[in-house]
C-alpha atoms as a PDB file:
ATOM      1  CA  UNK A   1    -103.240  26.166  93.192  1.00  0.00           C
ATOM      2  CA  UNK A   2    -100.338  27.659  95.434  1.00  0.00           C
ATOM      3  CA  UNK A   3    -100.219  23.452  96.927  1.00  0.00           C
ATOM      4  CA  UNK A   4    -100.239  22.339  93.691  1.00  0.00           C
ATOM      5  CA  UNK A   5     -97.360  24.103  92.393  1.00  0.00           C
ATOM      6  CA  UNK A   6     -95.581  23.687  95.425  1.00  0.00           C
ATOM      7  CA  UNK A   7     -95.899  20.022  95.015  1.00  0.00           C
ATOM      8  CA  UNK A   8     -94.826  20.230  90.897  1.00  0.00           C
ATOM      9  CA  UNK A   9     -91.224  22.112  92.030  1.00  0.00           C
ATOM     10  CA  UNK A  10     -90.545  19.421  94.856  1.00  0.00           C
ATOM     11  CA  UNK A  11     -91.108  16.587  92.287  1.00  0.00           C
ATOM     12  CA  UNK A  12     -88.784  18.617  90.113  1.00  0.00           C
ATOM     13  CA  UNK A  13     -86.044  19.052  92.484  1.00  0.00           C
ATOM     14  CA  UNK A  14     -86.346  15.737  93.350  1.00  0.00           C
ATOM     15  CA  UNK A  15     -85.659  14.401  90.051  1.00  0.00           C
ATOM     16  CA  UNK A  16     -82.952  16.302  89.721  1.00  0.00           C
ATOM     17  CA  UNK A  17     -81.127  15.572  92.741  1.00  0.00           C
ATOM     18  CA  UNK A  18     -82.212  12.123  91.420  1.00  0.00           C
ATOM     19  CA  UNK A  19     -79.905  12.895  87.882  1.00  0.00           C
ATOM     20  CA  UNK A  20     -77.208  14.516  89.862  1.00  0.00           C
ATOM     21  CA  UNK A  21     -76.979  11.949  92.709  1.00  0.00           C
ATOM     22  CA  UNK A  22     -76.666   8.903  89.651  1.00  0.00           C
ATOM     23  CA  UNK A  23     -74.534  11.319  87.930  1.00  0.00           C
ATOM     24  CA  UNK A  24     -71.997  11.562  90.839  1.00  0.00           C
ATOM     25  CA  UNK A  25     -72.200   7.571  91.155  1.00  0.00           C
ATOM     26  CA  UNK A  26     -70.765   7.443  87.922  1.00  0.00           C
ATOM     27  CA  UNK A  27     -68.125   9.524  88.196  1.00  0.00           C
ATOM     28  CA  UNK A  28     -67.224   8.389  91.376  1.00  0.00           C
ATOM     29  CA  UNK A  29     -67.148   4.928  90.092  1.00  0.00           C
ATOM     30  CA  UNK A  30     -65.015   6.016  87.032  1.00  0.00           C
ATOM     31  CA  UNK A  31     -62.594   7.675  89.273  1.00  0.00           C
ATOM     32  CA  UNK A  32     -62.274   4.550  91.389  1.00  0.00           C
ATOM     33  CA  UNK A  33     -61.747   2.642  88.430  1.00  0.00           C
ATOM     34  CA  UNK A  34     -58.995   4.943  86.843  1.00  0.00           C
ATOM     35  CA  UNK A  35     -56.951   5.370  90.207  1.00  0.00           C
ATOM     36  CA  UNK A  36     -57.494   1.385  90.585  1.00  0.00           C
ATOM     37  CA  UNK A  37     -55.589   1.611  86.799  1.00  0.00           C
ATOM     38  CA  UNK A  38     -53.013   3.836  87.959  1.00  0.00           C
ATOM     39  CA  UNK A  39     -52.234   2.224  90.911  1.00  0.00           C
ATOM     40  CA  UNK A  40     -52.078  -0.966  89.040  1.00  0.00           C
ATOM     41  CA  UNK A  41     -49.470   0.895  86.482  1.00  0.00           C
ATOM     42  CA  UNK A  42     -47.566   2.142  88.667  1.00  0.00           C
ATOM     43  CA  UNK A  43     -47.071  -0.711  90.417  1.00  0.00           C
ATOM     44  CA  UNK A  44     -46.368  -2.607  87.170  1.00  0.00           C
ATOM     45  CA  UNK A  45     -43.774  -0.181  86.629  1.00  0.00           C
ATOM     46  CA  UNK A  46     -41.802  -0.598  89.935  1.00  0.00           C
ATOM     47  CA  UNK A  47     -41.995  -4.636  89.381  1.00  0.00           C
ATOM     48  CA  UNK A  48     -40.450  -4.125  85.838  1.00  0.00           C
ATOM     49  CA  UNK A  49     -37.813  -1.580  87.054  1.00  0.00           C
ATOM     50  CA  UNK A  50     -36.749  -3.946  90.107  1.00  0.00           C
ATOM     51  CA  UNK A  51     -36.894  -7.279  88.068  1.00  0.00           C
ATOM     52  CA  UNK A  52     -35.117  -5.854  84.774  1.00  0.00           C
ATOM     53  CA  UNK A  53     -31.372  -5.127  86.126  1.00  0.00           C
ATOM     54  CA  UNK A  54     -28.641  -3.470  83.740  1.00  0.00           C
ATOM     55  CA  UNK A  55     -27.721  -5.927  80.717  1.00  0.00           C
ATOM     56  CA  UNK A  56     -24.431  -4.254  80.326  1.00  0.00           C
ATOM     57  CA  UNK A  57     -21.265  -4.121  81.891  1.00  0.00           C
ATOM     58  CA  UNK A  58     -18.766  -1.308  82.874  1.00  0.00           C
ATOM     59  CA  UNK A  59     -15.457  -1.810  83.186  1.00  0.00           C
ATOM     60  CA  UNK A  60     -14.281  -1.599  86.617  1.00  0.00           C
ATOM     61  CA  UNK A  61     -11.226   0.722  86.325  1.00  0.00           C
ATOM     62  CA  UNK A  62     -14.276   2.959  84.879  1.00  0.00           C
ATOM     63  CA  UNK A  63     -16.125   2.012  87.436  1.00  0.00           C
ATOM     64  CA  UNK A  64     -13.594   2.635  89.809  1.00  0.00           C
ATOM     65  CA  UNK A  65     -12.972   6.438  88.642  1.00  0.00           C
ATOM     66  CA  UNK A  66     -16.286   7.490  88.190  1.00  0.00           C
ATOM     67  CA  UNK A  67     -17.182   6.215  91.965  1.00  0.00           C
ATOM     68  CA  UNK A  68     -14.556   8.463  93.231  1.00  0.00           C
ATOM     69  CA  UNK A  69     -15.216  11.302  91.158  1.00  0.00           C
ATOM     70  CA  UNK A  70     -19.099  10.959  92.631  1.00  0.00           C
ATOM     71  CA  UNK A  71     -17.802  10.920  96.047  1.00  0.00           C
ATOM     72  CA  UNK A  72     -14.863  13.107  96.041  1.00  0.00           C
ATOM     73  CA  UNK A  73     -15.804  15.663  92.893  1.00  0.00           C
ATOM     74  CA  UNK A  74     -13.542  16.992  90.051  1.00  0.00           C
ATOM     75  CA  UNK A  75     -11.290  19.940  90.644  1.00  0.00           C
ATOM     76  CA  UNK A  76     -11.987  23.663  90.170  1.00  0.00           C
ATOM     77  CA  UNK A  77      -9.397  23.552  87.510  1.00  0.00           C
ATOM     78  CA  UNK A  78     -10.681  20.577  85.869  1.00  0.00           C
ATOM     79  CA  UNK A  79     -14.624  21.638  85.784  1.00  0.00           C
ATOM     80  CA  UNK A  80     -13.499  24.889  84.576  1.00  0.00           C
ATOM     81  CA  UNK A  81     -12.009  23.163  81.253  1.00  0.00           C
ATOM     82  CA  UNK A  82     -15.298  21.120  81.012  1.00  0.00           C
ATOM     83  CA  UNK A  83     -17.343  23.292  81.203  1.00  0.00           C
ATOM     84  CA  UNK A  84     -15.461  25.351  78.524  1.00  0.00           C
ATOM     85  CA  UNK A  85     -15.690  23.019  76.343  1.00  0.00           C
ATOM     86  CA  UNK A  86     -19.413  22.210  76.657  1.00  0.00           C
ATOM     87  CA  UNK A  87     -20.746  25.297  77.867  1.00  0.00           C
ATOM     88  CA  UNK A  88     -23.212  25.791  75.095  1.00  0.00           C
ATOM     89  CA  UNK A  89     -24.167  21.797  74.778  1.00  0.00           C
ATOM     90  CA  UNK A  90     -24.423  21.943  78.736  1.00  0.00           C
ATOM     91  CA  UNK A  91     -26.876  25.031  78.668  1.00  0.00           C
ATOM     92  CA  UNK A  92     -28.895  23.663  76.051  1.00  0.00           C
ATOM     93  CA  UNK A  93     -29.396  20.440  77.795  1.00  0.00           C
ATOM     94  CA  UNK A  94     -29.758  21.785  81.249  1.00  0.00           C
ATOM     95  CA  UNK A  95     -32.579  24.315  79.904  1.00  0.00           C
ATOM     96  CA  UNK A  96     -34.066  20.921  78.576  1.00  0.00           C
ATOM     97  CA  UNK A  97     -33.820  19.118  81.759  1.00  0.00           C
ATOM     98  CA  UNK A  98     -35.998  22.438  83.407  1.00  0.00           C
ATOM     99  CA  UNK A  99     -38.552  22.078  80.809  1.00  0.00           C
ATOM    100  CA  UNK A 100     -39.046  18.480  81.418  1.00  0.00           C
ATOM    101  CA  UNK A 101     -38.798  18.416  84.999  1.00  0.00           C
ATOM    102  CA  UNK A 102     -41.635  21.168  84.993  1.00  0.00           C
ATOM    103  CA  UNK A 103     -43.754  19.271  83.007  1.00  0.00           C
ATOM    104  CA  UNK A 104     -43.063  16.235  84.893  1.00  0.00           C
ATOM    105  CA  UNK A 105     -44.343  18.077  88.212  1.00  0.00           C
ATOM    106  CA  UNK A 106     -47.450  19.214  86.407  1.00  0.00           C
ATOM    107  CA  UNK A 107     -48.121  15.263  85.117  1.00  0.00           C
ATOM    108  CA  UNK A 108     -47.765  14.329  88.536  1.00  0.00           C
ATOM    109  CA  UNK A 109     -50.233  16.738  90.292  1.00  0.00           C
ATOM    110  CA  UNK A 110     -53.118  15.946  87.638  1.00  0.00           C
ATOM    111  CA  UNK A 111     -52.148  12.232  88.913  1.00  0.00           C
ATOM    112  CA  UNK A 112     -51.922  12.979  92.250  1.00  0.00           C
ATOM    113  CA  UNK A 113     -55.539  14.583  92.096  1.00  0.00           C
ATOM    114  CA  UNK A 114     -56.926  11.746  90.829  1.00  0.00           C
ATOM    115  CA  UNK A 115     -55.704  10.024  92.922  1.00  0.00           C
ATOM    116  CA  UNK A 116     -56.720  10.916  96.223  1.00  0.00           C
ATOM    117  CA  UNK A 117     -60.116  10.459  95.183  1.00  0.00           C
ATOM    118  CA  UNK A 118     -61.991  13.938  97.496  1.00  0.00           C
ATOM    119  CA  UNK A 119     -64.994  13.855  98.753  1.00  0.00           C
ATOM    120  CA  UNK A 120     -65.723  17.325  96.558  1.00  0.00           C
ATOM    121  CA  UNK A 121     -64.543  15.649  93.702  1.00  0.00           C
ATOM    122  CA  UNK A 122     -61.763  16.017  91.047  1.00  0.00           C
ATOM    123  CA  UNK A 123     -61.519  20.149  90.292  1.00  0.00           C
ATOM    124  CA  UNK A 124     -61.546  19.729  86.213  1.00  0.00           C
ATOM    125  CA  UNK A 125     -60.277  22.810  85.815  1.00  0.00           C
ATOM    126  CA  UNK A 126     -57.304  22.700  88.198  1.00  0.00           C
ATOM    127  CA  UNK A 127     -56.838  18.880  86.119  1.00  0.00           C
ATOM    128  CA  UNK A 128     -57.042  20.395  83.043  1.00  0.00           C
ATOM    129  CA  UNK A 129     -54.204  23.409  83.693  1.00  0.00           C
ATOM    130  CA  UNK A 130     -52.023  20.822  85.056  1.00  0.00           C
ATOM    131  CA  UNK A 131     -52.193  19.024  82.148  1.00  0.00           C
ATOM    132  CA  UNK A 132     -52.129  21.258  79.394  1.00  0.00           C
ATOM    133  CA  UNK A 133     -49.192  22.817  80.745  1.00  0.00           C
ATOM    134  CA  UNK A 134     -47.516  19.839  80.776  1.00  0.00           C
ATOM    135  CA  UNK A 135     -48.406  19.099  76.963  1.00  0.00           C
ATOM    136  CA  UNK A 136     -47.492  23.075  76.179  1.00  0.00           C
ATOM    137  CA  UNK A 137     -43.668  22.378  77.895  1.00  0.00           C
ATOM    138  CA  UNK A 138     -43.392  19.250  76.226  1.00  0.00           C
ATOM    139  CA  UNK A 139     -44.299  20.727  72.906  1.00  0.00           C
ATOM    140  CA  UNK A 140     -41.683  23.924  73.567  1.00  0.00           C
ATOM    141  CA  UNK A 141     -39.195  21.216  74.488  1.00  0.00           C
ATOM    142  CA  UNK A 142     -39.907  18.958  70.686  1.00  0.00           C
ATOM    143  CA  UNK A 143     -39.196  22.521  69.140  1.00  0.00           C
ATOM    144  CA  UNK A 144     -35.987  22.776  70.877  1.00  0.00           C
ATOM    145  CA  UNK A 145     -34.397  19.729  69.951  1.00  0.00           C
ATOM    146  CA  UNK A 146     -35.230  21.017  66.363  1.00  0.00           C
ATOM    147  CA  UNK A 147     -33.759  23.580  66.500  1.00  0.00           C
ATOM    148  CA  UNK A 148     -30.526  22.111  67.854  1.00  0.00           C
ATOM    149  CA  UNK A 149     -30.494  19.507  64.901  1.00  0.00           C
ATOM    150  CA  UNK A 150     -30.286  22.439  62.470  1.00  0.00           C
ATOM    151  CA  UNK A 151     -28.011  23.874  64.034  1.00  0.00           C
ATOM    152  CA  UNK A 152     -26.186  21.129  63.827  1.00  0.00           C
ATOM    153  CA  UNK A 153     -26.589  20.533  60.389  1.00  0.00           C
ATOM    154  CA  UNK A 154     -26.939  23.966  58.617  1.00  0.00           C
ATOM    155  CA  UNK A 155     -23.392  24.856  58.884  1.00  0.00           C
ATOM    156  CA  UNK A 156     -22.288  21.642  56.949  1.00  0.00           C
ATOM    157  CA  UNK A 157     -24.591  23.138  54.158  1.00  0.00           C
ATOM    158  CA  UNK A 158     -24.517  25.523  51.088  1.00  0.00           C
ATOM    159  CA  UNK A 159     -23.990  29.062  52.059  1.00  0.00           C
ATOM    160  CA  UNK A 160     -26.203  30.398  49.384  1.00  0.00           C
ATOM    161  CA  UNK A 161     -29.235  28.854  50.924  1.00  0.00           C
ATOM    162  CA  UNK A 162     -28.538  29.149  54.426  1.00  0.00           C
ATOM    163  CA  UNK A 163     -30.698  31.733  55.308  1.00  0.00           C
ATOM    164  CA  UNK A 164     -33.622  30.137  53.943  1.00  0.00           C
ATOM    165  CA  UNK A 165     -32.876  27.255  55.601  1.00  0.00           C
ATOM    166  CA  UNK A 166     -32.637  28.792  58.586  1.00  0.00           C
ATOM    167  CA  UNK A 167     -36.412  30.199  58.365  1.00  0.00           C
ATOM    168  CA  UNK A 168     -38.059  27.333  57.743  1.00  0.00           C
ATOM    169  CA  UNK A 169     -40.531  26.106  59.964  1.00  0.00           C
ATOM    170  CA  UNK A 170     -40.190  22.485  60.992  1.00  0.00           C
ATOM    171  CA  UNK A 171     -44.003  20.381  60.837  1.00  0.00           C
ATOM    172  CA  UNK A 172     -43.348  16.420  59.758  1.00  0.00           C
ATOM    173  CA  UNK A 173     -39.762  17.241  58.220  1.00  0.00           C
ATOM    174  CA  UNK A 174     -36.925  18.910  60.266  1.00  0.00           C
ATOM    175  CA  UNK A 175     -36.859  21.260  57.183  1.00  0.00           C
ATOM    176  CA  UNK A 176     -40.287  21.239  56.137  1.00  0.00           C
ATOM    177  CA  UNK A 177     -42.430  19.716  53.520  1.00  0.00           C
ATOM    178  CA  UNK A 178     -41.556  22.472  50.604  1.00  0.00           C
ATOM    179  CA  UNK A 179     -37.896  22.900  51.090  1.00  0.00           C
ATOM    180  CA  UNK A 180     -37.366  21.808  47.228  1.00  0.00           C
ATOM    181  CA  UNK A 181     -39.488  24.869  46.546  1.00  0.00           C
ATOM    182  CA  UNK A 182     -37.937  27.259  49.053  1.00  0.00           C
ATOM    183  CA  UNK A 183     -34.436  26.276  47.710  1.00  0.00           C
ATOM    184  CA  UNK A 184     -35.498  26.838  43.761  1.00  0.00           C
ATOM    185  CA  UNK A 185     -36.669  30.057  44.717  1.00  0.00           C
ATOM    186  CA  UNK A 186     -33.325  30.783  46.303  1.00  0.00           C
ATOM    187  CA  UNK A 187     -31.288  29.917  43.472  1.00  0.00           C
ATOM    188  CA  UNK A 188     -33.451  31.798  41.240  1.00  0.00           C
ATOM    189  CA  UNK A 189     -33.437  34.614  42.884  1.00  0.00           C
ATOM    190  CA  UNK A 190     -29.363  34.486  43.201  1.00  0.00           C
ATOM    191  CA  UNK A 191     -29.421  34.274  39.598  1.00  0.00           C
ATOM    192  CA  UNK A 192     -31.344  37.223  38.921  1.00  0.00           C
ATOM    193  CA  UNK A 193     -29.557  39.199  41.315  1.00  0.00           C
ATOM    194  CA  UNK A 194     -26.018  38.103  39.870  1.00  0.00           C
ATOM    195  CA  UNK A 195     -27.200  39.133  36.341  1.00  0.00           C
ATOM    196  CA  UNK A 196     -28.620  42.471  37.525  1.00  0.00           C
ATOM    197  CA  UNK A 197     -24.656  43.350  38.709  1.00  0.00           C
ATOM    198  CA  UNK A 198     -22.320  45.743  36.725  1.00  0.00           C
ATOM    199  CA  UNK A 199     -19.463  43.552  35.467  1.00  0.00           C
ATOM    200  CA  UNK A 200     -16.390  44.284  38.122  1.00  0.00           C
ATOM    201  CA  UNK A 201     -13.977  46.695  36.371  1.00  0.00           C
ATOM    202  CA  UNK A 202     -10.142  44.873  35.828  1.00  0.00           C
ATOM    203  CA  UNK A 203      -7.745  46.449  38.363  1.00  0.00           C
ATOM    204  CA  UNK A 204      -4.583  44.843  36.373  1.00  0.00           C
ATOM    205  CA  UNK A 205      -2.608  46.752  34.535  1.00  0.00           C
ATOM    206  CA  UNK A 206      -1.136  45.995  31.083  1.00  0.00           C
ATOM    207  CA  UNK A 207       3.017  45.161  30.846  1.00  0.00           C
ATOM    208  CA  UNK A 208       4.791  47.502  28.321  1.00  0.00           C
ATOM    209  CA  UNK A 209       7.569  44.739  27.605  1.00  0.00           C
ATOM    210  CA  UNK A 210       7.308  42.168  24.769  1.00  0.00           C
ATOM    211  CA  UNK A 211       9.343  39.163  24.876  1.00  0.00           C
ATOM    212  CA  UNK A 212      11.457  40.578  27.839  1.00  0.00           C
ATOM    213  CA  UNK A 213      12.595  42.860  25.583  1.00  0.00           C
ATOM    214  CA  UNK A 214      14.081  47.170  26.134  1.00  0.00           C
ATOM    215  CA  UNK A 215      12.100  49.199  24.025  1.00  0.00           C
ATOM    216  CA  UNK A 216       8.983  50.014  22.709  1.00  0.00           C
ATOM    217  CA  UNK A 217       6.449  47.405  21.938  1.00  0.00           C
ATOM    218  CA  UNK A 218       5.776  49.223  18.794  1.00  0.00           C
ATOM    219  CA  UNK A 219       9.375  48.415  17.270  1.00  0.00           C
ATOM    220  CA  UNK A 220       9.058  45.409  18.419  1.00  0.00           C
ATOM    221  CA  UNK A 221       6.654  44.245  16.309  1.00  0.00           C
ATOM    222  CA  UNK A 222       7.770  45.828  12.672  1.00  0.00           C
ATOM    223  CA  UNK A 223       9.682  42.957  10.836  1.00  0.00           C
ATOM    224  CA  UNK A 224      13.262  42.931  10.698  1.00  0.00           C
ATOM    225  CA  UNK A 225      14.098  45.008  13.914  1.00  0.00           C
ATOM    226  CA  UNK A 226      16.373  43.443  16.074  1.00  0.00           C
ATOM    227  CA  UNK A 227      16.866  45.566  19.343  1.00  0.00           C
ATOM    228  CA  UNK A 228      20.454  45.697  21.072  1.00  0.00           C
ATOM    229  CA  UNK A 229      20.633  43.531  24.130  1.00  0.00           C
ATOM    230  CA  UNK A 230      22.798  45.889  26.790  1.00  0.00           C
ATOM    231  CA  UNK A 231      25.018  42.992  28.521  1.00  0.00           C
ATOM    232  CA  UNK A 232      25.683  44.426  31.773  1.00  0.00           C
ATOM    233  CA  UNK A 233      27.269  41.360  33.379  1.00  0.00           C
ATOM    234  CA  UNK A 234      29.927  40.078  30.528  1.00  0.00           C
ATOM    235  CA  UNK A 235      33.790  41.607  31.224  1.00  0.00           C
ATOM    236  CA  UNK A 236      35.411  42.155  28.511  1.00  0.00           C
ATOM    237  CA  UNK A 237      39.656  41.788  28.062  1.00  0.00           C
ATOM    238  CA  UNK A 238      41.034  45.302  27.562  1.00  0.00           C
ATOM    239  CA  UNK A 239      42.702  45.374  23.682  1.00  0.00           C
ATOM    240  CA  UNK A 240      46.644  45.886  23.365  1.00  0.00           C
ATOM    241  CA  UNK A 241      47.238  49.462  21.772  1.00  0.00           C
ATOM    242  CA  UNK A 242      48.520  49.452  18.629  1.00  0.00           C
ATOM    243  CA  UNK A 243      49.813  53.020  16.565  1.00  0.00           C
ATOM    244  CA  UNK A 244      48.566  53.246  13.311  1.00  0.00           C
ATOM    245  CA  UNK A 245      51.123  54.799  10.336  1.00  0.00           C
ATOM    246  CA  UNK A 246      50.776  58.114   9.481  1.00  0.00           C
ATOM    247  CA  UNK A 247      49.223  58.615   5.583  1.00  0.00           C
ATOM    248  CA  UNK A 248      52.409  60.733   4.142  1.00  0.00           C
ATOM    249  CA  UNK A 249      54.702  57.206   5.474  1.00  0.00           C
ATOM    250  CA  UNK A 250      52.240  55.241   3.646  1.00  0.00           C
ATOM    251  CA  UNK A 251      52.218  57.329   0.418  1.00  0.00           C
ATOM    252  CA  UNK A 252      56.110  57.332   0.240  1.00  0.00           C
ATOM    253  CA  UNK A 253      56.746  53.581   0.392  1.00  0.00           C
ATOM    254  CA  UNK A 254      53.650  52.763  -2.138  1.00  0.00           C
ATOM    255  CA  UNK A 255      55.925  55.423  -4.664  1.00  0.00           C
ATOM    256  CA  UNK A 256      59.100  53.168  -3.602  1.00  0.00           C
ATOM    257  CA  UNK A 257      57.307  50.214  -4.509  1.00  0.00           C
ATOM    258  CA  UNK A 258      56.205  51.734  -7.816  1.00  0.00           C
ATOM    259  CA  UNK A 259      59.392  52.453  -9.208  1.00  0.00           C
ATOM    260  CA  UNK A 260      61.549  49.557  -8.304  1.00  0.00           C
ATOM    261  CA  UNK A 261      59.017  47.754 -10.588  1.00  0.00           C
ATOM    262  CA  UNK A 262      59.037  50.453 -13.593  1.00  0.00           C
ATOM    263  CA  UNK A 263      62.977  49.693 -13.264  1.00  0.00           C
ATOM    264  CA  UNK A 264      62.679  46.427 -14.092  1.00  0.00           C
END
């Protein structure tokens, strides 16, 4: 019985090494065939890069200038002012060249281990970091150039709805798929708010002159009142003076006067 079981797990183990053995042959020649691809590729790519020149052309004062700056550099003075001017823009695309150079390095390692085709085998799991890394850098990097483009474009945008704007998650639209609703909403609620306010209290105060007139505005308005003007600014000539006769003079030649016509 002991022989006979014996016998049973070698036929076992056999068969399985058989599996595994035909497994490994297909991997191996799956491998061989991908880094055959790859190599093919890649050397596709270096044809097309060597046989396709630049269809463009640069001036050559330009070309001139730039050469120099490349071998001789810019000034302290003058990268200063650049990089004044661009310092944010630079940052953002420098922080953006990181990201993709990372993920670059972490493309090229899962190629590179496919590449050298080991005796062991590929490590799958070693493959598989390498690559989803490189997806989960390359995915960071999508939502930072959506982020620049808002804030880009934001600013140039109503005020009011800015700050729903600016929480809106990007998916096939910069802005999203229900920014119609998310901007109704807005409004409304600016509305409501606006109405729920306690009217502002006038700070102006009221003129007591009518008209540009001196006095009260209550004379002013009863009919036939004319208030005096005061002219301060008109000179008047000074009158000659002239004596007025006394009343008993007066008297005595209207008696005169009297009798020189009862005479008659």
């Amino acid at each position: 019985m002991s022989k006979k079981r014996s016998r049973s797990r070698s036929r076992e183990r056999d068969r399985d090494d058989r599996k595994t053995s035909k497994k490994l042959k297909s991997m191996q020649v799956q491998i061989d065939n991908l880094t055959n691809c790859v190599k093919e590729f890649i050397q596709s790519q270096r044809k097309e890069t060597q046989s396709t020149g630049p269809t463009t052309k640069v001036d050559d004062t330009i070309e001139k200038q730039w050469t120099n700056w490349m071998a001789k550099g810019l000034t302290e003075e003058a990268r200063k002012e650049l990089l004044k001017k661009y310092s944010r823009r630079d940052q953002h695309f420098a922080d953006t060249q990181n990201c993709v150079g990372t993920a670059l390095i972490s493309l090229g390692s899962a190629i590179s281990m496919l590449m050298e085709n080991p005796e062991d085998g590929v490590d799958q799991i070693q493959l598989m970091k390498y690559i989803w890394d490189a997806g989960k850098i390359m995915a960071d990097v999508f939502h930072q150039h959506s982020t620049a483009r808002k804030s880009f474009i934001t600013p140039n945008l109503d005020k009011d709805i800015k700050s729903t704007l600016e929480a809106t998650v990007s998916d096939e639209w910069l802005y999203g798929q229900k920014l119609t609703d998310q901007v109704k909403d807005a409004k409304n609620i600016k509305k409501a708010s606006t109405s729920l306010k306690a009217p502002e209290k006038s700070t102006t105060k009221k003129t007591t002159s009518q008209v540009n007139w001196r006095g009260s505005p209550g004379k002013a308005r009863q009919v036939g009142y004319y208030p005096k003007r005061q002219f301060t600014n008109v000179k008047y000539k000074p009158r000659p003076f002239q004596t007025r006769p006394s009343q008993s003079s007066s008297r005595s030649t209207t008696q005169t006067s009297s009798r020189s016509t009862s005479k008659k």
